[in-house]
Protein backbone atom coordinates (compact mmCIF):
# COMPACT_ATOMS: atom_id res chain seq x y z
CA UNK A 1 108.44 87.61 172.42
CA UNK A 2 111.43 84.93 172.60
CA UNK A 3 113.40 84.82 175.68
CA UNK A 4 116.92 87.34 174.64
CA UNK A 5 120.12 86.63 176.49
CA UNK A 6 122.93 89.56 177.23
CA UNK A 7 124.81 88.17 173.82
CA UNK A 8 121.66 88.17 171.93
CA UNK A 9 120.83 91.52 173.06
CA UNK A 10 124.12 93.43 172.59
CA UNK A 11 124.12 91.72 168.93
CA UNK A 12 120.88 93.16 167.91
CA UNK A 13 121.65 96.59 167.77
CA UNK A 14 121.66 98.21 164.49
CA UNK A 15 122.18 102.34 165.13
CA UNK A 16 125.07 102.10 168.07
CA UNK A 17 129.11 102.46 167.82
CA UNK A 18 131.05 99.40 169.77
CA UNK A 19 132.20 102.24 172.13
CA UNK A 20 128.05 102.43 173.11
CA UNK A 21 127.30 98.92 173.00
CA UNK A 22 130.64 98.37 175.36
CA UNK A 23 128.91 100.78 177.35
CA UNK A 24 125.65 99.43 177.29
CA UNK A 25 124.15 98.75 180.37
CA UNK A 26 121.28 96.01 179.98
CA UNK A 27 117.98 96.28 182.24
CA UNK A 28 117.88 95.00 185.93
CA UNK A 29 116.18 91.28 186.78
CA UNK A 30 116.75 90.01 182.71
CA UNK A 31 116.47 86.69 184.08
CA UNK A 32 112.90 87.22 185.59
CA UNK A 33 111.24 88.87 182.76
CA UNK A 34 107.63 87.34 181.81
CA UNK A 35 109.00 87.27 177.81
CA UNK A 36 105.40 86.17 177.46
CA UNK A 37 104.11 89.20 178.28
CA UNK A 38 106.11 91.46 176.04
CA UNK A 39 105.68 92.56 172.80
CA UNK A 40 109.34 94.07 172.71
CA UNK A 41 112.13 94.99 175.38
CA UNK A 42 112.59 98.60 176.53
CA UNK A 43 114.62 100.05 179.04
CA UNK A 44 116.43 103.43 180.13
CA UNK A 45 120.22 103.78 180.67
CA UNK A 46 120.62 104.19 184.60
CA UNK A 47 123.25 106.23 183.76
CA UNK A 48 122.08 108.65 181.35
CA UNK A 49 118.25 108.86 181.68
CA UNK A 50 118.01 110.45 178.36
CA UNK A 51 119.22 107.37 176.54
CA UNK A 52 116.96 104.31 176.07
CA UNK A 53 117.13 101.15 174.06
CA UNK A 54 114.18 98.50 172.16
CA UNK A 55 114.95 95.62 170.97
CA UNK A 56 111.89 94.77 168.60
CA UNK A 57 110.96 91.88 167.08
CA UNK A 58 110.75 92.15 162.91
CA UNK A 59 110.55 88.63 161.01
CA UNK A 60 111.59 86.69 163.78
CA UNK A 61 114.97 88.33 164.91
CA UNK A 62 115.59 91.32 167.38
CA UNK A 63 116.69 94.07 166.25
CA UNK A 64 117.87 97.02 168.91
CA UNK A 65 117.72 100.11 168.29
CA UNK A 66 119.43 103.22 171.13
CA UNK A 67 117.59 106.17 171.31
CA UNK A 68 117.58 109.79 172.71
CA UNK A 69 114.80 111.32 174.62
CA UNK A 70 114.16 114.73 173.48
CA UNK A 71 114.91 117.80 175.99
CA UNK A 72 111.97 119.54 175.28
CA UNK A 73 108.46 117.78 176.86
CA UNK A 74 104.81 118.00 174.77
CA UNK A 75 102.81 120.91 175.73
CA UNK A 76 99.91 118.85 176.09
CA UNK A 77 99.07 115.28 177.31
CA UNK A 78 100.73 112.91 174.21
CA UNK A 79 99.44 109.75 172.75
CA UNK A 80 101.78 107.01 172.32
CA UNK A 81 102.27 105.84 168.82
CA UNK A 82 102.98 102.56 169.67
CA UNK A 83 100.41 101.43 171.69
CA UNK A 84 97.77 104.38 171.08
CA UNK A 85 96.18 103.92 174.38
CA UNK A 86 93.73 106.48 175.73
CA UNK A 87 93.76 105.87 178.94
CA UNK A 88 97.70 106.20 179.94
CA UNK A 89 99.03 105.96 183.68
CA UNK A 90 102.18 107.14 182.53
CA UNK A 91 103.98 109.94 180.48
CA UNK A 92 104.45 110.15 176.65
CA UNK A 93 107.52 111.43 175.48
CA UNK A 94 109.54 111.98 172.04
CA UNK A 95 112.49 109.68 171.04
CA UNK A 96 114.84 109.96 167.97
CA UNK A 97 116.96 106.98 166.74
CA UNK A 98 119.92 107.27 164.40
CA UNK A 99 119.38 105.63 161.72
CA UNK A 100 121.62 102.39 160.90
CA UNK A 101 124.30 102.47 158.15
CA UNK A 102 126.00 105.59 156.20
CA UNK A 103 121.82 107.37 156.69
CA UNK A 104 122.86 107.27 160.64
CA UNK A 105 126.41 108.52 159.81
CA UNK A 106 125.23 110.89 158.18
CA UNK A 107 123.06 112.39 160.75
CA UNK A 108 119.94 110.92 159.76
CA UNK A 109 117.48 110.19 162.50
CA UNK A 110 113.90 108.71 162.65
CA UNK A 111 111.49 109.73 165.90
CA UNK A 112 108.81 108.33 167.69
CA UNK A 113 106.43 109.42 171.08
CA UNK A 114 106.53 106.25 173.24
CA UNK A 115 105.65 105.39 176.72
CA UNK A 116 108.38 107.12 178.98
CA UNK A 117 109.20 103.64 180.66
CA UNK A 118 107.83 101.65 177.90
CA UNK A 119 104.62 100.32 179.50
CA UNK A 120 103.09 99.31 175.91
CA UNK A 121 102.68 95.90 176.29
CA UNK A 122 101.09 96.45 179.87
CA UNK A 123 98.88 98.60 178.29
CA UNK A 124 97.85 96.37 174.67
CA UNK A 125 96.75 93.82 177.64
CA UNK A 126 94.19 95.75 179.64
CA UNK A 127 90.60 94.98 179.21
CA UNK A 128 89.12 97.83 176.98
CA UNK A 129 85.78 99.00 177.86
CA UNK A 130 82.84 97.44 176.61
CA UNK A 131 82.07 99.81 173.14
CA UNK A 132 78.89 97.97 172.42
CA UNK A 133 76.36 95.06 173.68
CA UNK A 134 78.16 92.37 171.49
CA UNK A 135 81.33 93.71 172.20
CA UNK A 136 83.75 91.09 171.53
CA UNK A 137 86.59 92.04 174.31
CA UNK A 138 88.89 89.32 174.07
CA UNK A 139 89.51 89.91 170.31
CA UNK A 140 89.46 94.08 170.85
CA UNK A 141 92.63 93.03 173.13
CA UNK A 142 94.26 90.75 170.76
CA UNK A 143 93.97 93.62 167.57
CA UNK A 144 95.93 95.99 169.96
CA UNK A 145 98.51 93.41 170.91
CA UNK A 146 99.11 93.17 167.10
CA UNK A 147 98.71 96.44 166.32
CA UNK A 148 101.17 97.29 169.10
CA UNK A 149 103.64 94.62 167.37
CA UNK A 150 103.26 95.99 164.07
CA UNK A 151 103.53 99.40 164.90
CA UNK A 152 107.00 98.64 166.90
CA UNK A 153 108.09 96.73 164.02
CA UNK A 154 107.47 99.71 161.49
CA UNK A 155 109.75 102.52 163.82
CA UNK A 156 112.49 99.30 163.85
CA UNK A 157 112.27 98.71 160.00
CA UNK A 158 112.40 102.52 159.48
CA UNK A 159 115.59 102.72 161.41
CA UNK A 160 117.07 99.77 159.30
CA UNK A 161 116.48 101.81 156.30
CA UNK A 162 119.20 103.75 156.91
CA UNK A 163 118.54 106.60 154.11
């Protein structure tokens, strides 16, 4: 992912008012992130724990997208549909997004179960376990970092849809 400054960031957003981009509170330590380690930028709002953003690469440019957590929790462990790892150290929980344009005026969302702290890129870049003698590992790892990219990519360009 391409190093994102605070301008670049607040620009990105597709599905948020001025009143909660003005608002917006951006994540702690921007200027140390590892941008090569990340396959998009998520964060919670230290203010209201139930609101999150992404900002998600599609076709080169980042576009953010605010979301809600859900108040009800799944009844059973979740998979996340981003990164679809089986092995997670961390919760799974729902998010909505608004859609952008007169769909998100209208009260049209889109919704997604994602890493509660948005680990996915952590977890694209573990080393699987070894399925088979042949087992090629290093390529097993780079299919889920672009799985993990397209998948991201899909929930942003479903929220640009705006219908």
């Amino acid at each position: 992912m391409l190093p994102l400054s605070d301008s670049t960031i607040r620009a990105s957003f597709v599905n948020a008012t001025r009143k909660e981009l003005n608002d917006l509170a951006l994540p702690t330590g921007l200027d140390e992130i590892d941008w090569t380690k990340l396959d998009y930028l998520g964060w919670r709002d230290r203010k209201n724990p139930r609101r999150a953003f992404v900002v998600i690469p599609v076709d080169g440019s980042p576009v953010g997208v605010m979301l809600r957590q859900a108040e009800a929790t799944p009844r059973t462990r979740a998979q996340c549909s981003w990164c679809r790892d089986v092995h997670l150290p961390n919760d799974v929980v729902f998010f909505s997004a608004r859609r952008s344009g007169a769909g998100g005026r209208n009260g049209n969302t889109v919704g997604t179960l994602v890493c509660a702290e948005f680990e996915c890129s952590a977890n694209v870049r573990k080393t699987p376990p070894v399925a088979y003698i042949g087992f090629d590992v290093d390529a097993a790892r780079s299919e889920r970092i672009e799985s993990l990219r397209m998948r991201a990519a899909g929930f942003a360009a479903e929220v640009l849809q705006g219908d």
